[in-house]
C-alpha atoms as a PDB file:
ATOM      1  CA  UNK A   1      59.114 -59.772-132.711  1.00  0.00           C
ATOM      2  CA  UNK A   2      62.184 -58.043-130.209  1.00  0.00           C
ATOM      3  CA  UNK A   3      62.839 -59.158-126.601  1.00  0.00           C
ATOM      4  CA  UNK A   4      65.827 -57.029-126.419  1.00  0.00           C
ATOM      5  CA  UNK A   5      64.738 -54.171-124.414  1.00  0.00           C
ATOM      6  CA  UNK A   6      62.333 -55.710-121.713  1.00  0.00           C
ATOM      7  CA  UNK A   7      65.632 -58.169-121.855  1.00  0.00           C
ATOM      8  CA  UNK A   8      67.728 -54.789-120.796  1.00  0.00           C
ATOM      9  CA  UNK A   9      65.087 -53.252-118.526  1.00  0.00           C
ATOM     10  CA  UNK A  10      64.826 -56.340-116.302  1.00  0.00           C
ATOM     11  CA  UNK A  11      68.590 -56.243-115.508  1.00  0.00           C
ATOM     12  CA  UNK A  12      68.343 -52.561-114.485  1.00  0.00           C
ATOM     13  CA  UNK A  13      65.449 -53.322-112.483  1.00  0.00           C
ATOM     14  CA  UNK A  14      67.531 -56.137-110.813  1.00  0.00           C
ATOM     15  CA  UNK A  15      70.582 -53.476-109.974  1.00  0.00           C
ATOM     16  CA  UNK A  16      68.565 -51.317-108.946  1.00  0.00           C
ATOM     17  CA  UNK A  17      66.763 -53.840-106.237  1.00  0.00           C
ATOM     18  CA  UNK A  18      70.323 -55.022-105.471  1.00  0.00           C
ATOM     19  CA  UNK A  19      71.980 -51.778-104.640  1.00  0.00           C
ATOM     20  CA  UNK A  20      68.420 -51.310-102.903  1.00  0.00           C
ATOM     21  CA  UNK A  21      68.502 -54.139-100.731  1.00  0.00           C
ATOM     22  CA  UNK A  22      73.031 -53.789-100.185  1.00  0.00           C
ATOM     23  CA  UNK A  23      71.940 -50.563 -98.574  1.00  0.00           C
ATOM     24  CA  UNK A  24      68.983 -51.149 -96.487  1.00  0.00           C
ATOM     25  CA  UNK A  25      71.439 -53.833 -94.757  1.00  0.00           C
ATOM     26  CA  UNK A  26      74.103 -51.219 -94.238  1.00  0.00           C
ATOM     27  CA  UNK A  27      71.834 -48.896 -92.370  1.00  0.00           C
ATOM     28  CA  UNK A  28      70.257 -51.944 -90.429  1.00  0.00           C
ATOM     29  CA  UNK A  29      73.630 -53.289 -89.553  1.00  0.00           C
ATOM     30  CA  UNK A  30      75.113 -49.683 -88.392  1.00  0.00           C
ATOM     31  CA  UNK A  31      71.972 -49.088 -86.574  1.00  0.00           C
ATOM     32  CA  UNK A  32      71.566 -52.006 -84.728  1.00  0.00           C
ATOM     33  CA  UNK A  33      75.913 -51.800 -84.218  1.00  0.00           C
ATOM     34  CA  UNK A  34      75.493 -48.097 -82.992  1.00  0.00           C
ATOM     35  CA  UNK A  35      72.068 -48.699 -80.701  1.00  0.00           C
ATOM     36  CA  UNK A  36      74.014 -51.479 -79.432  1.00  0.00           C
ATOM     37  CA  UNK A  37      77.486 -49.504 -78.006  1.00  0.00           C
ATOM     38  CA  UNK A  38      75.178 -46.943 -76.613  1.00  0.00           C
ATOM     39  CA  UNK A  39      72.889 -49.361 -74.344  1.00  0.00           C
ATOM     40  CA  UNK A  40      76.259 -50.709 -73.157  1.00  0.00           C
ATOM     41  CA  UNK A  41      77.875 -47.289 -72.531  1.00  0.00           C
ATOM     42  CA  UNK A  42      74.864 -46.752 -70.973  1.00  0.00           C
ATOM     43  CA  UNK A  43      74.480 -49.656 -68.967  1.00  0.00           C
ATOM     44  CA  UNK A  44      77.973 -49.399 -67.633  1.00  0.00           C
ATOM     45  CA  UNK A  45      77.815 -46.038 -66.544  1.00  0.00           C
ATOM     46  CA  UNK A  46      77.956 -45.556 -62.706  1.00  0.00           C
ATOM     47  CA  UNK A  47      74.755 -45.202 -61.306  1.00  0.00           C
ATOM     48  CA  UNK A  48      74.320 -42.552 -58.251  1.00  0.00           C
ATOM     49  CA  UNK A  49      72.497 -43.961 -55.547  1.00  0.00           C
ATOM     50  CA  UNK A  50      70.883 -41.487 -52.846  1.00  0.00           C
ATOM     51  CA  UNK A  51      69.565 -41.932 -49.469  1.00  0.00           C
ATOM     52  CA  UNK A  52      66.846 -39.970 -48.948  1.00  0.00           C
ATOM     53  CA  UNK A  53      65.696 -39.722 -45.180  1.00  0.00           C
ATOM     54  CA  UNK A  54      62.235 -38.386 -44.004  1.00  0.00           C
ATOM     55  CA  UNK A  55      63.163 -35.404 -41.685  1.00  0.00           C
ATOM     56  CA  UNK A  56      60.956 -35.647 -38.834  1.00  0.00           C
ATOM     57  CA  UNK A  57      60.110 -31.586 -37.278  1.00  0.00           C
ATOM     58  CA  UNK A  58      61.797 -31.395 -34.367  1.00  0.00           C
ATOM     59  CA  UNK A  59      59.825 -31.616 -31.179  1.00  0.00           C
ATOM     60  CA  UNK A  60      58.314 -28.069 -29.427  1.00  0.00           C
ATOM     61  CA  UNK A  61      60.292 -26.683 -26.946  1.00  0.00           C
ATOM     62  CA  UNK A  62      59.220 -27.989 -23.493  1.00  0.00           C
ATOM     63  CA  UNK A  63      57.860 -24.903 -21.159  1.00  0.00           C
ATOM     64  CA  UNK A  64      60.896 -24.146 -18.354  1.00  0.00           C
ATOM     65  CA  UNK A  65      60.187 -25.428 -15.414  1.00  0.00           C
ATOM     66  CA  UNK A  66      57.904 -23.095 -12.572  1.00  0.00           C
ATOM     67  CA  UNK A  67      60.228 -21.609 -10.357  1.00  0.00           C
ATOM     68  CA  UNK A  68      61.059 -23.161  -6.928  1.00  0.00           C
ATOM     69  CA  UNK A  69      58.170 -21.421  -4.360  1.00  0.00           C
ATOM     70  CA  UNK A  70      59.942 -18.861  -2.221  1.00  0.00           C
ATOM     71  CA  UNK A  71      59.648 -20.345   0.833  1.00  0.00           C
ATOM     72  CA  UNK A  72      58.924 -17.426   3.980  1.00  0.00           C
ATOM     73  CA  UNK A  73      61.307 -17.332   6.772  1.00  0.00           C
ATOM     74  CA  UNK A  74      59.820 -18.552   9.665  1.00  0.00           C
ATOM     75  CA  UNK A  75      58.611 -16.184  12.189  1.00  0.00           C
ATOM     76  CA  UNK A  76      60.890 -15.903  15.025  1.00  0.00           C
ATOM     77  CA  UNK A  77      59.924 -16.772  18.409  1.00  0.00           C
ATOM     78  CA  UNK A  78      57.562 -15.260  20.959  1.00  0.00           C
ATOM     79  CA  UNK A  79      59.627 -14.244  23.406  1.00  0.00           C
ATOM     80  CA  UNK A  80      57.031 -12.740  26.524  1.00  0.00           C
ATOM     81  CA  UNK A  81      58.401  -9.200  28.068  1.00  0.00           C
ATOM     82  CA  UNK A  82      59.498  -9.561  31.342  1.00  0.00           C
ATOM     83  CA  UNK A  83      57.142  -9.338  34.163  1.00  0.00           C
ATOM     84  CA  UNK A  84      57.780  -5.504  35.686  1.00  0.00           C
ATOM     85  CA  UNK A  85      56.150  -5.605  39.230  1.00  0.00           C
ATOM     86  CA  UNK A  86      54.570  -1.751  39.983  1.00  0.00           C
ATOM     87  CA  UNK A  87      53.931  -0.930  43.297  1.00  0.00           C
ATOM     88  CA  UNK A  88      51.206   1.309  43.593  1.00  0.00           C
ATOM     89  CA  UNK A  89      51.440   3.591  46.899  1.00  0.00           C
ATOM     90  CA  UNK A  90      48.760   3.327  48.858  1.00  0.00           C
ATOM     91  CA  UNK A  91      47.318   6.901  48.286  1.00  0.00           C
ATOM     92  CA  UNK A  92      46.790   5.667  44.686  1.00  0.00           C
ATOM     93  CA  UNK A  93      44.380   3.336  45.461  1.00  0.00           C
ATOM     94  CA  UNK A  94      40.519   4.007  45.240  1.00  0.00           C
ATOM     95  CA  UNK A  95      38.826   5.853  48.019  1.00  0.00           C
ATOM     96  CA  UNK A  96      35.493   7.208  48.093  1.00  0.00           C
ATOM     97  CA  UNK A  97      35.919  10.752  50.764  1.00  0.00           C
ATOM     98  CA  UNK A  98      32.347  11.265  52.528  1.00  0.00           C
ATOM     99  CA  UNK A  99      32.326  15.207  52.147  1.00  0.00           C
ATOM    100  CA  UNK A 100      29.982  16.585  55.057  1.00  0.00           C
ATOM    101  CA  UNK A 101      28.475  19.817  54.654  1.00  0.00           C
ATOM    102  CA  UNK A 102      29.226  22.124  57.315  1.00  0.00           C
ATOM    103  CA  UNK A 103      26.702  23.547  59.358  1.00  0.00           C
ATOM    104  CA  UNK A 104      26.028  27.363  59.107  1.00  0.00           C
ATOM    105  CA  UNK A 105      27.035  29.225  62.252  1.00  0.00           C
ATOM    106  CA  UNK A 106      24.060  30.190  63.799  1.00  0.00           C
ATOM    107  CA  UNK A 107      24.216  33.405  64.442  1.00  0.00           C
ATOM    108  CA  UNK A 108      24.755  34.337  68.689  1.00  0.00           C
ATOM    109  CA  UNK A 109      22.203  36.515  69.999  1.00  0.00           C
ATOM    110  CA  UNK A 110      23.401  39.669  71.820  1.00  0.00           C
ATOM    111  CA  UNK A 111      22.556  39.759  75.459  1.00  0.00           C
ATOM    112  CA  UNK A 112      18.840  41.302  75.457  1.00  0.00           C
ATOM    113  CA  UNK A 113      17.800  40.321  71.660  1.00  0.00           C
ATOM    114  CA  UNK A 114      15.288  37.739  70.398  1.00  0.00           C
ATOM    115  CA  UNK A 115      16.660  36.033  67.161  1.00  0.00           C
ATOM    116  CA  UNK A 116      13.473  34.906  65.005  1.00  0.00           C
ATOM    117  CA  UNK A 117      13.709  32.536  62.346  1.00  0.00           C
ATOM    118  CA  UNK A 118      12.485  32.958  58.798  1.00  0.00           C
ATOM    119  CA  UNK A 119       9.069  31.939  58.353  1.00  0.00           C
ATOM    120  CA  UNK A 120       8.937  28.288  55.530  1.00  0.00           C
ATOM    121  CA  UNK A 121       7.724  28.596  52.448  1.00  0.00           C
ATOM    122  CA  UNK A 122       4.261  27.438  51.894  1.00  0.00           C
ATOM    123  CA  UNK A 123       4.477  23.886  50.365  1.00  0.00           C
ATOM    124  CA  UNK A 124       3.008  23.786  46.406  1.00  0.00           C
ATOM    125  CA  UNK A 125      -0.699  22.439  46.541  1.00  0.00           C
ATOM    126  CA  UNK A 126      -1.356  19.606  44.238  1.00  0.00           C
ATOM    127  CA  UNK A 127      -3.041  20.047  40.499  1.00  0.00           C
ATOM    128  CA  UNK A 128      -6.901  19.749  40.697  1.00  0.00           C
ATOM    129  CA  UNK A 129      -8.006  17.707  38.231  1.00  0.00           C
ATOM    130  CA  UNK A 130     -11.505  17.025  36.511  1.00  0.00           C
ATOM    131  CA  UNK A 131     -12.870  14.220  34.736  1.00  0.00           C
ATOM    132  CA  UNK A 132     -14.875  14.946  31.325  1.00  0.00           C
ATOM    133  CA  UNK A 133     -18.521  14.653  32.185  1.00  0.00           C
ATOM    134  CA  UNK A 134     -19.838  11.963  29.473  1.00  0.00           C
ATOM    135  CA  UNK A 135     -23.733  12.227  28.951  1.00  0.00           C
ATOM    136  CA  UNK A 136     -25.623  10.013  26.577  1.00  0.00           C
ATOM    137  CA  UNK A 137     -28.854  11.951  27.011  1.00  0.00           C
ATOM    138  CA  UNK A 138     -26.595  14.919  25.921  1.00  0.00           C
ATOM    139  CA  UNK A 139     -26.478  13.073  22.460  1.00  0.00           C
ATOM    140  CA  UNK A 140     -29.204  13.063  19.875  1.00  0.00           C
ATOM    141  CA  UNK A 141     -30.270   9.263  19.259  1.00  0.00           C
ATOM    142  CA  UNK A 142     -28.772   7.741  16.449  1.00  0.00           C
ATOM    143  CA  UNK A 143     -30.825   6.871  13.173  1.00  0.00           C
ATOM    144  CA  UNK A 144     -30.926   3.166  12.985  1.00  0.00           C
ATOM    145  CA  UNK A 145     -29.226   2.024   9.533  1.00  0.00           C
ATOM    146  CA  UNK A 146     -31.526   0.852   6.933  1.00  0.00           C
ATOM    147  CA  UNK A 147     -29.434  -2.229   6.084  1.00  0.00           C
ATOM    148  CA  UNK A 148     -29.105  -3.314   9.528  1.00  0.00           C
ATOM    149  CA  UNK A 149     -32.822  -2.613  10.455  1.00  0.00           C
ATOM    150  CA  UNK A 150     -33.738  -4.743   7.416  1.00  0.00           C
ATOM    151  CA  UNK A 151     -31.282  -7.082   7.929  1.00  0.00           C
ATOM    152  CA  UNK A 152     -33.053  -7.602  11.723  1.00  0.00           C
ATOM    153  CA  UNK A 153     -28.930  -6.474  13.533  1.00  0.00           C
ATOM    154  CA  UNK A 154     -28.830  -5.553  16.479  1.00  0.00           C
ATOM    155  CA  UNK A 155     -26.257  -4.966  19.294  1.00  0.00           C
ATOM    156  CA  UNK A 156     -23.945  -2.868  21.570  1.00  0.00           C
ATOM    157  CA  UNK A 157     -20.885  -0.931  20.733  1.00  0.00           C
ATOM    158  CA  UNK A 158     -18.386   0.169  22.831  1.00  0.00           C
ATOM    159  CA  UNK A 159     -16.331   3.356  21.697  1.00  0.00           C
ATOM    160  CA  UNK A 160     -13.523   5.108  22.919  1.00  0.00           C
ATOM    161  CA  UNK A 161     -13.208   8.806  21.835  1.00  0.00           C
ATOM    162  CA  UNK A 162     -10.535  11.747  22.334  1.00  0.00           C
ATOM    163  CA  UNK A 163     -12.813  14.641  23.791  1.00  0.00           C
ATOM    164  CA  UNK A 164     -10.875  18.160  22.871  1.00  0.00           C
ATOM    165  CA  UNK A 165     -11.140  21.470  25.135  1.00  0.00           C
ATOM    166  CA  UNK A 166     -14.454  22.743  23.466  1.00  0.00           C
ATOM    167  CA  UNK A 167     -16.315  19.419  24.319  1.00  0.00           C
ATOM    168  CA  UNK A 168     -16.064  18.041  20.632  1.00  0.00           C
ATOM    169  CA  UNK A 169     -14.747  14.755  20.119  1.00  0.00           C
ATOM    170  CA  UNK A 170     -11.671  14.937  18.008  1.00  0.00           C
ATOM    171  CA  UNK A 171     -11.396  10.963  17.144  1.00  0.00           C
ATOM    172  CA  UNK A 172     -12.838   7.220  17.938  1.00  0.00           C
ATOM    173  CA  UNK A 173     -12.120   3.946  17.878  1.00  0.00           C
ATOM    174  CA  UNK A 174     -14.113   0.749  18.392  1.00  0.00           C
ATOM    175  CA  UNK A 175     -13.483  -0.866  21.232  1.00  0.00           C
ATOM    176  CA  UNK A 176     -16.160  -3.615  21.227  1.00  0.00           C
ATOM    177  CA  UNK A 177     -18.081  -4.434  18.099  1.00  0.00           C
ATOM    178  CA  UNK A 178     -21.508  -4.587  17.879  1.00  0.00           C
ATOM    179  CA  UNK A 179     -20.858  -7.459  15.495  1.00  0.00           C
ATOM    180  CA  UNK A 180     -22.421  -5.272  12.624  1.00  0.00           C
ATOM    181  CA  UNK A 181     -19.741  -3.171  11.041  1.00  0.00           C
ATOM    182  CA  UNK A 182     -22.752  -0.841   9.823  1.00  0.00           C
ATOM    183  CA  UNK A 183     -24.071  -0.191  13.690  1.00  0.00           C
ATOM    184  CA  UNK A 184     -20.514   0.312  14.633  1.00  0.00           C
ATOM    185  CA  UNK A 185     -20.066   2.850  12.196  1.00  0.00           C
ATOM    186  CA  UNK A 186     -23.114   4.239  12.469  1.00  0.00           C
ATOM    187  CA  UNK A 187     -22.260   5.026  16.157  1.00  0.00           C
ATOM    188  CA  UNK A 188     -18.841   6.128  15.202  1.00  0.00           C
ATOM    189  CA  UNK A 189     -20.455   8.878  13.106  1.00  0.00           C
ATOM    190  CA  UNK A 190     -23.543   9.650  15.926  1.00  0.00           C
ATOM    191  CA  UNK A 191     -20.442  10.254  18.124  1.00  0.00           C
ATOM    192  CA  UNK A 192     -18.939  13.479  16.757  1.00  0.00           C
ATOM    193  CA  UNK A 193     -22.611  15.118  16.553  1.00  0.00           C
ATOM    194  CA  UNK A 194     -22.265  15.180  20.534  1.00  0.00           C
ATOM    195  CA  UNK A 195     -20.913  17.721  22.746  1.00  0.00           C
ATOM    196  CA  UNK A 196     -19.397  16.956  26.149  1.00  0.00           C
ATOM    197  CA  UNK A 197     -17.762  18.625  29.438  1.00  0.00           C
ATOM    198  CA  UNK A 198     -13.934  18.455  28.606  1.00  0.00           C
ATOM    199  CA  UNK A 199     -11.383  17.689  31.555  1.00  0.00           C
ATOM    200  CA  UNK A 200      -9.571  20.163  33.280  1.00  0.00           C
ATOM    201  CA  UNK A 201      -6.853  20.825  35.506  1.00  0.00           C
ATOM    202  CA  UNK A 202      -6.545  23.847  37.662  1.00  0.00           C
ATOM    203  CA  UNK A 203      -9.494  24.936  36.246  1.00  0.00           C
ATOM    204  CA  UNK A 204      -8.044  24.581  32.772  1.00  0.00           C
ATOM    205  CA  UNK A 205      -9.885  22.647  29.931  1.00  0.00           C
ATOM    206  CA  UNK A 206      -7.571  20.208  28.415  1.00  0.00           C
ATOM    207  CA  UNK A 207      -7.859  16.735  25.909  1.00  0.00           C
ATOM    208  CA  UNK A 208      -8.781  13.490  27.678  1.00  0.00           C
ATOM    209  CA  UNK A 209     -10.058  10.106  26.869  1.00  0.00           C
ATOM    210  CA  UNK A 210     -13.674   8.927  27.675  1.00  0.00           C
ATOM    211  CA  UNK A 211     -16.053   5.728  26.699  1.00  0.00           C
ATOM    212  CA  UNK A 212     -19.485   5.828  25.647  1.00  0.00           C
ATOM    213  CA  UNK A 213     -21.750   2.613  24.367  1.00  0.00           C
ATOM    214  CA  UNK A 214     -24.413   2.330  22.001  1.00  0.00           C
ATOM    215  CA  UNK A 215     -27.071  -0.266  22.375  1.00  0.00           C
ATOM    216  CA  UNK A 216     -29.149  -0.948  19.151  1.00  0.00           C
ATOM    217  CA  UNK A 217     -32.091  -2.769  19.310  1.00  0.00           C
ATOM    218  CA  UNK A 218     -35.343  -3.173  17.828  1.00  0.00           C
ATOM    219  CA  UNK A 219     -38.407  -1.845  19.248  1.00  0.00           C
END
């Protein structure tokens, strides 16, 4: 049996290995030789070293001062006008002149004539007046109101009424109450029914005011 060629094929497996190993060093060694010079050229560089300062904003602008307040120049000084003394003449002061009528100049007879004087007029005679003549017996009688007559009211009104030129009267008014507001109506409206003598003057009718009462009571 032949050993001869495993014999040969070892030793070329060997080389090989060898040259494997001689160049696996030879890239380490320039690696770690070449890694090497740069960290250094690296490290030895100069290194640029900054200050970096925070900029602070710049304050606002401050408002300019108000301006100074214009002070007003002071008034100047009352200086009085000077006392001017008038004289006022005398025939410039107040008078009150009494002015007297003169008398007419009677007129001179002639020797043998009779002057007679103008007769007066007649003096004005006064207005005649006239009362109205007020008669209750001129009026019809009232009817008494149902409410009041059941309600047992009774009482006396006094009324004061306008009596116009043809006797009528134009308005009323209560003077005194009856203390029933229905009697005092009731008289109220009795009252213009009725026909009176108006007032006159010179024989003239004319409007005047009169009074009347009205007694209600039960029979």
């Amino acid at each position: 049996m032949s050993y001869a060629q495993p014999q040969g094929n070892a030793n070329r497996r060997l080389t090989g290995l060898v040259v494997v190993v001689v160049f696996h060093g030879l890239m380490g060694y320039a690696l770690v030789n070449g890694l090497a010079r740069k960290i250094v050229e690296v490290v030895t560089q100069p290194l640029d070293t900054k200050i970096i300062e925070d900029i602070k904003p710049l304050p606002p602008d401050k408002p300019p001062p108000p301006p100074p307040p214009k002070l007003a120049a002071p008034p100047p000084p009352y200086i009085p006008p000077p006392e001017i003394q008038v004289q006022v003449p005398q025939s410039a002061a107040a008078a009150i002149t009494a002015i007297t009528r003169e008398k007419p100049i009677e007129p001179v007879a002639a020797p043998g004539q009779r002057i007679v004087a103008a007769p007066a007029p007649a003096p004005r005679a006064a207005p005649v007046r006239t009362a109205p003549v007020v008669d209750a017996n001129a009026c019809d009688k009232p009817e008494y109101p149902s409410a009041a007559l059941r309600a047992q009211e009774t009482g006396i009104v006094l009324l004061a009424f306008l009596i116009d030129v043809d006797g009528s009267a134009m308005e009323s008014r209560v003077e005194r109450s009856s203390g029933s507001r229905r009697l005092d109506e009731a008289a109220r409206k009795a009252l213009g029914l009725c026909k009176f003598k108006p007032a006159t003057t010179d024989g003239k009718p004319e409007r005047a005011w009169a009074k009347i009462e009205y007694v209600w009571k039960l029979d």
